[in-house]
C-alpha atoms as a PDB file:
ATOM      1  CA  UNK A   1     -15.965  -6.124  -6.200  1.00  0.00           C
ATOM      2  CA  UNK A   2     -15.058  -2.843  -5.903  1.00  0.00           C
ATOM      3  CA  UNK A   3     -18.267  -1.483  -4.325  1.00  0.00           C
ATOM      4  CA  UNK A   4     -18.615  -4.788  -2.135  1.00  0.00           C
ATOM      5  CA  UNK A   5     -14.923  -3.211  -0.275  1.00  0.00           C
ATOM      6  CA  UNK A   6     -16.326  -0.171  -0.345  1.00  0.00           C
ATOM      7  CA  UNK A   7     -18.995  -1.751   2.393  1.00  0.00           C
ATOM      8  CA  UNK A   8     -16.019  -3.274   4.555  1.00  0.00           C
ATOM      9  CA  UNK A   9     -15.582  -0.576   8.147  1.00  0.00           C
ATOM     10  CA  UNK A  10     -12.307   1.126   7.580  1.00  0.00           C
ATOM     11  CA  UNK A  11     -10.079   0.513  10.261  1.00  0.00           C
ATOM     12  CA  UNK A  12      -9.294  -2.130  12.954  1.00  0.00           C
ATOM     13  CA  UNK A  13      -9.426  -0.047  15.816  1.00  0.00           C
ATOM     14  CA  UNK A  14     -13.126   0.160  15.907  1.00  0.00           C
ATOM     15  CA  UNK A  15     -15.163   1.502  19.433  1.00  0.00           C
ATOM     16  CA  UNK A  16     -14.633  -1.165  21.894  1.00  0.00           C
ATOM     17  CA  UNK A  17     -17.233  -2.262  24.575  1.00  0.00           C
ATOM     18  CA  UNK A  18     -17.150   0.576  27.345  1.00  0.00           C
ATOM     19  CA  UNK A  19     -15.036  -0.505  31.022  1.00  0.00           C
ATOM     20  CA  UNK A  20     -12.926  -3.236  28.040  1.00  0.00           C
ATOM     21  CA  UNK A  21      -9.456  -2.734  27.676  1.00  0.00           C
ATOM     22  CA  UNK A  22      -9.339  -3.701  24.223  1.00  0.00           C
ATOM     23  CA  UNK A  23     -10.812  -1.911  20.802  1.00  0.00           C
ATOM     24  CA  UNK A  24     -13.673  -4.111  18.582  1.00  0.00           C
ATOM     25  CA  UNK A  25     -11.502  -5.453  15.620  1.00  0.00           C
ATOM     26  CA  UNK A  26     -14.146  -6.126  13.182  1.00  0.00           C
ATOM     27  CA  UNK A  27     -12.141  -8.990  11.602  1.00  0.00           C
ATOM     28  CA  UNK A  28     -11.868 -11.140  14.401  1.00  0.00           C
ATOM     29  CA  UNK A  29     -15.014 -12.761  13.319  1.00  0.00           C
ATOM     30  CA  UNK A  30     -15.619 -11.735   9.832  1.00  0.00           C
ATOM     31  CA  UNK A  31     -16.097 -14.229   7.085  1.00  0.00           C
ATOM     32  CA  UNK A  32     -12.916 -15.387   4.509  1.00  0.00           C
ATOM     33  CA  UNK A  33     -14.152 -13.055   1.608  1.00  0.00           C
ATOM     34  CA  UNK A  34     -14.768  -9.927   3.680  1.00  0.00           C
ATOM     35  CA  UNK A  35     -11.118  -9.977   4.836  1.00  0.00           C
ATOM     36  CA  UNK A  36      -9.856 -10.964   1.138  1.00  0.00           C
ATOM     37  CA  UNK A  37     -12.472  -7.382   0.238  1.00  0.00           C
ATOM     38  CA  UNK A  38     -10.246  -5.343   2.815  1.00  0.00           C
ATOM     39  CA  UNK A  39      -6.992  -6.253   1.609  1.00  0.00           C
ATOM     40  CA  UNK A  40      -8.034  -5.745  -2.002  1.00  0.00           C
ATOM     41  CA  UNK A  41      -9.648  -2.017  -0.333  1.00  0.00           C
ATOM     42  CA  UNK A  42      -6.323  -1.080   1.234  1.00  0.00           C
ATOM     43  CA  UNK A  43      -4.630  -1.935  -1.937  1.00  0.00           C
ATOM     44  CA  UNK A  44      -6.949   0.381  -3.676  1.00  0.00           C
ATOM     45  CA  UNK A  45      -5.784   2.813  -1.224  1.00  0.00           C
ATOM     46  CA  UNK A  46      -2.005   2.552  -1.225  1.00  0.00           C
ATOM     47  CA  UNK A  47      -2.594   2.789  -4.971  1.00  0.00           C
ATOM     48  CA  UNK A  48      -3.993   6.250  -4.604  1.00  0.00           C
ATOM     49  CA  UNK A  49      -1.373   7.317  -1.900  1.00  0.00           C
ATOM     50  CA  UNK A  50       1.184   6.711  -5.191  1.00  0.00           C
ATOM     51  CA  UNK A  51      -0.983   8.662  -7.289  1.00  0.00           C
ATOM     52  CA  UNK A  52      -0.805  11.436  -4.687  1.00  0.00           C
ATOM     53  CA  UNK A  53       2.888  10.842  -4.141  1.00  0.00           C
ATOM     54  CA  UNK A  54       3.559  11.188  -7.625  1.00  0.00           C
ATOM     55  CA  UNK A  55       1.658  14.234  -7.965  1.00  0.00           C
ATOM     56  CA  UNK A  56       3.071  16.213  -4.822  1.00  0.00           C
ATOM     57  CA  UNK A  57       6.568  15.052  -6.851  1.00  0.00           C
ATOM     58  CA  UNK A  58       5.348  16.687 -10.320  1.00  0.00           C
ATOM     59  CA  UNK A  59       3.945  19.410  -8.263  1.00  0.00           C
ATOM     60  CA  UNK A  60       7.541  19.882  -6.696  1.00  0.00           C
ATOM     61  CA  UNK A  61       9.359  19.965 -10.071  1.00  0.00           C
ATOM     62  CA  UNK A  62       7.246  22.219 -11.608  1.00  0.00           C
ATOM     63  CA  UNK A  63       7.498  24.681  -8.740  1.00  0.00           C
ATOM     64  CA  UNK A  64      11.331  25.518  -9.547  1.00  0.00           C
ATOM     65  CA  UNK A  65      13.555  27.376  -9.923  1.00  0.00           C
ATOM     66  CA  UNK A  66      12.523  28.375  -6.240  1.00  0.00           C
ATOM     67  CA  UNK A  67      11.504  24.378  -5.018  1.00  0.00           C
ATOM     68  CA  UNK A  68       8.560  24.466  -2.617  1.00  0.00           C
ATOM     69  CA  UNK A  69       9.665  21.639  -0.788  1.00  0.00           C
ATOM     70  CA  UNK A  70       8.048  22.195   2.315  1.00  0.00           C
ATOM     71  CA  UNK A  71       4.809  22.000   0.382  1.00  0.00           C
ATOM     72  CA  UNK A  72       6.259  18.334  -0.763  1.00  0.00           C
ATOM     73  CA  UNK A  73       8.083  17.210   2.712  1.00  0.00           C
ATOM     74  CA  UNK A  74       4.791  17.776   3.584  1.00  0.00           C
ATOM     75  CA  UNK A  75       2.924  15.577   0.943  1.00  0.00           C
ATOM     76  CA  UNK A  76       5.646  12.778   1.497  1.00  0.00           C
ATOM     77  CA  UNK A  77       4.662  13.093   5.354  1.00  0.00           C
ATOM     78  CA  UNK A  78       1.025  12.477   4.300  1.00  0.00           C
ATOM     79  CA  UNK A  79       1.369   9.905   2.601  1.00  0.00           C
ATOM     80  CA  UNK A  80       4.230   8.169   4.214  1.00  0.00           C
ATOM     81  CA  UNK A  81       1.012   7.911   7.187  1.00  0.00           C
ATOM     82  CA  UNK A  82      -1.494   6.727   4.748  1.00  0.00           C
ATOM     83  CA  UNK A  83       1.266   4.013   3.671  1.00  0.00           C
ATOM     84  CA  UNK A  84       2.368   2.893   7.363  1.00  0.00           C
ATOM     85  CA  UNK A  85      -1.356   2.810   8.225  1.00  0.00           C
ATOM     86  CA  UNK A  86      -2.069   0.505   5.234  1.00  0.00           C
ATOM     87  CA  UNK A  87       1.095  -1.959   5.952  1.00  0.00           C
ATOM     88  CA  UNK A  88      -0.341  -1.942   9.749  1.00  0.00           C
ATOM     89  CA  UNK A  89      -3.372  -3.474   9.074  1.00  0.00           C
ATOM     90  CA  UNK A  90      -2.390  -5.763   6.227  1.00  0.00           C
ATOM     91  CA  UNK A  91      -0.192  -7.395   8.592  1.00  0.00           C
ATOM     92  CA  UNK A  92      -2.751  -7.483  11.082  1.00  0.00           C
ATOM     93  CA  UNK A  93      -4.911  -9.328   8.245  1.00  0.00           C
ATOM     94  CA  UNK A  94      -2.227 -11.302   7.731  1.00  0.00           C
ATOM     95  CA  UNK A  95      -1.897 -12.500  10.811  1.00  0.00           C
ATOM     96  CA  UNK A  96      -5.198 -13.242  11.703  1.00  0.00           C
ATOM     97  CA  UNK A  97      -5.162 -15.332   8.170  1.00  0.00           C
ATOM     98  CA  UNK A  98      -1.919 -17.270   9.022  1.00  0.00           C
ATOM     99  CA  UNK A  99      -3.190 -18.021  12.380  1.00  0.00           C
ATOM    100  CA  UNK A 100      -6.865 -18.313  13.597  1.00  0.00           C
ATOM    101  CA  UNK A 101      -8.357 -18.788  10.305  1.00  0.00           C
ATOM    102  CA  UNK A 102      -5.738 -21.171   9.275  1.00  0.00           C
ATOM    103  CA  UNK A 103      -4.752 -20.021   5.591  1.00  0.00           C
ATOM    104  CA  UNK A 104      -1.442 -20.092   5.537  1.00  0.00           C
ATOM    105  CA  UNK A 105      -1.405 -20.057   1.400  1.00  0.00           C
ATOM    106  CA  UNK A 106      -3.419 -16.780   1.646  1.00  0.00           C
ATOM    107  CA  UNK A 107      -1.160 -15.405   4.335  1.00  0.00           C
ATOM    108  CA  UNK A 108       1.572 -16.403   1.821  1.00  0.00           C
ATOM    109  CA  UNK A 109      -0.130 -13.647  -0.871  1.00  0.00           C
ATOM    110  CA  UNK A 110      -0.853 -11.279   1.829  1.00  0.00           C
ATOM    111  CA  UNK A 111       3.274 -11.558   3.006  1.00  0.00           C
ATOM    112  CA  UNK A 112       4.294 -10.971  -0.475  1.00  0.00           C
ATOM    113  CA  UNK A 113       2.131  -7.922  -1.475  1.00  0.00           C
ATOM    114  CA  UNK A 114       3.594  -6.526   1.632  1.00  0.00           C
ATOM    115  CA  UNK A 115       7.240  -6.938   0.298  1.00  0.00           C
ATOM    116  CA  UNK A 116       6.410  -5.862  -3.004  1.00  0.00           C
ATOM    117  CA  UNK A 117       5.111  -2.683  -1.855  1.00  0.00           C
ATOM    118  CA  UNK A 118       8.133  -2.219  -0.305  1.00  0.00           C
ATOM    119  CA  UNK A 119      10.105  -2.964  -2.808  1.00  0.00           C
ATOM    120  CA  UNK A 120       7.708  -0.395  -4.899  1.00  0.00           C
ATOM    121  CA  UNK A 121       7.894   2.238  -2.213  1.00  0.00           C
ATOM    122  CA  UNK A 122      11.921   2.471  -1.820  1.00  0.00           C
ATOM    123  CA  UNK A 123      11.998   1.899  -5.755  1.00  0.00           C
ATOM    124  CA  UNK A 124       9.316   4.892  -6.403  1.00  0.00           C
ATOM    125  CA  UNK A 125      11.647   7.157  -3.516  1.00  0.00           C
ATOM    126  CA  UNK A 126      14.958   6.424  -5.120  1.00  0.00           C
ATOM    127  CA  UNK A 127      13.617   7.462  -8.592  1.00  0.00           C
ATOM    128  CA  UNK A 128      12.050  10.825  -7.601  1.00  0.00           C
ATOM    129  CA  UNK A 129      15.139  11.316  -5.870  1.00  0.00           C
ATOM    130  CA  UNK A 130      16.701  10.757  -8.813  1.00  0.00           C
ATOM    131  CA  UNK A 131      14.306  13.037 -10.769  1.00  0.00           C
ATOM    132  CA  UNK A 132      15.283  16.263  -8.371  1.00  0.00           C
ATOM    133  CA  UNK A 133      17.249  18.242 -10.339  1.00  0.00           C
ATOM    134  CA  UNK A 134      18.803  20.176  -7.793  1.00  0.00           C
ATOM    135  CA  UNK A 135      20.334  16.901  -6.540  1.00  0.00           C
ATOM    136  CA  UNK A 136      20.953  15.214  -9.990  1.00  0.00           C
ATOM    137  CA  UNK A 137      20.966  18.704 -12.764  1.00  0.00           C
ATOM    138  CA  UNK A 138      17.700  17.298 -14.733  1.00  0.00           C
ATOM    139  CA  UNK A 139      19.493  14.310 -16.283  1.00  0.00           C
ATOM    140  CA  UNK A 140      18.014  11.505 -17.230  1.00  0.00           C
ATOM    141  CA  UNK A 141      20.365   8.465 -15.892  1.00  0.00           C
ATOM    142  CA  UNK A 142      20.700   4.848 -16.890  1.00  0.00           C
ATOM    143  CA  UNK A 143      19.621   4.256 -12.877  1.00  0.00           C
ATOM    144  CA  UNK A 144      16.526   6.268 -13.522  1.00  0.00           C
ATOM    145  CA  UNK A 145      15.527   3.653 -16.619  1.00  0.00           C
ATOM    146  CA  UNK A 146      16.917   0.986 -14.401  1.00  0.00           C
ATOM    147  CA  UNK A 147      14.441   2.201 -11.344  1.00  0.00           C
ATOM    148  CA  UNK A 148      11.435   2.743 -13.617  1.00  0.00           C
ATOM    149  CA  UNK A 149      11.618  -0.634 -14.757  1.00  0.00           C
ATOM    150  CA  UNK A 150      12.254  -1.835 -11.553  1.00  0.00           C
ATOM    151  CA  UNK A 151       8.741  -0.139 -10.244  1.00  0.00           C
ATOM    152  CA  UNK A 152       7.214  -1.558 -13.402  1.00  0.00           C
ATOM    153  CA  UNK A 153       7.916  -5.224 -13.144  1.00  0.00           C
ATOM    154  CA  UNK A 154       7.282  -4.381  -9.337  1.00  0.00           C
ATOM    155  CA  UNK A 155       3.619  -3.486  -9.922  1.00  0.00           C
ATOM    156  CA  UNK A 156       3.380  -6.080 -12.879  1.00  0.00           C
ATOM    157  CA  UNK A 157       4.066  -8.771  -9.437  1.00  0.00           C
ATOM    158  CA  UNK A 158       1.824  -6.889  -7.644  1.00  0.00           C
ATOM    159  CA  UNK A 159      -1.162  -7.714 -10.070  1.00  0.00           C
ATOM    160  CA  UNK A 160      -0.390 -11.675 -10.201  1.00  0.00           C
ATOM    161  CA  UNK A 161      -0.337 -11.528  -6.163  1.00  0.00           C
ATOM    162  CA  UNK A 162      -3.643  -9.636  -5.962  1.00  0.00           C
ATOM    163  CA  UNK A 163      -4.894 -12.198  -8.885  1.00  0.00           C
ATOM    164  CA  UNK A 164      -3.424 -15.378  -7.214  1.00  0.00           C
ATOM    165  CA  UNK A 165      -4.985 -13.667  -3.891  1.00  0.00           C
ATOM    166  CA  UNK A 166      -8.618 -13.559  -5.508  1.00  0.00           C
ATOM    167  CA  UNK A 167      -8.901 -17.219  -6.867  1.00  0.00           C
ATOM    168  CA  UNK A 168      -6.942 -18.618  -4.102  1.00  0.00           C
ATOM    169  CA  UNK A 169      -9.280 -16.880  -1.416  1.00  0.00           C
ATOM    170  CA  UNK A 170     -12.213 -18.503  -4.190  1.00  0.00           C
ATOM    171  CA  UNK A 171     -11.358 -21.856  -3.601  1.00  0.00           C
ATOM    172  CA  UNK A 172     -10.896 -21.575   0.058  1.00  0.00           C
ATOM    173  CA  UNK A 173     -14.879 -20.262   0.672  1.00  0.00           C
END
């Protein structure tokens, strides 16, 4: 599966036809399981932008005494992109599945990962704020558990969505 997303073009705003005012969106006409394949493929990718995110956070903390946090605002910056691109085109997937193509139970799964990744983004920013010790002196807090469970039952949804996603988009072909 994963090398089958690997095959799906990138990005909706694709070359459009010269003298048009509109881009090519190379969903508009793309079958059921190749738009199921580029949700799963931005997933993949908002998955890495955490793994980056936490790094540039480790990164940060390790740096001290003297912080390098412009080496981290600018990480967070980075990322905070990657993320708003991903959420831009999920919704646009998500529209064009709860409209033209008429799926509103996959649109359903496509809504929810959205606000789960929300909730796993603010959840995720809150604890590494938390884990600053400039801001919090290096202790370990009963919010900090409370957030890292939070992000773990967060990502725990995250993997029945994705799975309901799959089978759901299954039956549908």
């Amino acid at each position: 599966m994963i090398a089958a997303a690997a095959a799906v073009p990138a990005s909706p705003g694709g070359a459009g036809e010269p003298g048009r005012g509109e881009p090519a969106w190379p969903w508009k006409d793309a079958p059921l399981g190749t738009l199921v394949r580029r949700i799963l493929q931005l997933q993949a990718e908002r998955a890495q932008a955490f793994r980056r995110l936490e790094g540039a956070h480790r990164e940060y903390l390790r740096s001290g005494p003297h912080y390098d946090f412009p080496r981290y605002r600018n990480a967070v910056h980075e990322v905070t992109q990657a993320f708003a691109a991903a959420s831009r085109e999920v919704l646009a997937l998500e529209a064009v599945l709860s409209g033209p193509r008429a799926q509103p139970l996959l649109a359903g799964h496509v809504r929810r990962l959205q606000q789960l990744e929300q909730t796993r983004l603010t959840a995720v920013a809150q604890l590494q704020l938390l884990g600053t010790p400039e801001l919090t002196g290096g202790q370990d807090t009963e919010q900090a558990h409370q957030l890292r469970m939070k992000v773990i039952k967060t990502m725990d949804a995250i993997s029945e969505v994705l799975q309901d996603l799959r089978f759901d988009a299954e039956s549908a072909e």
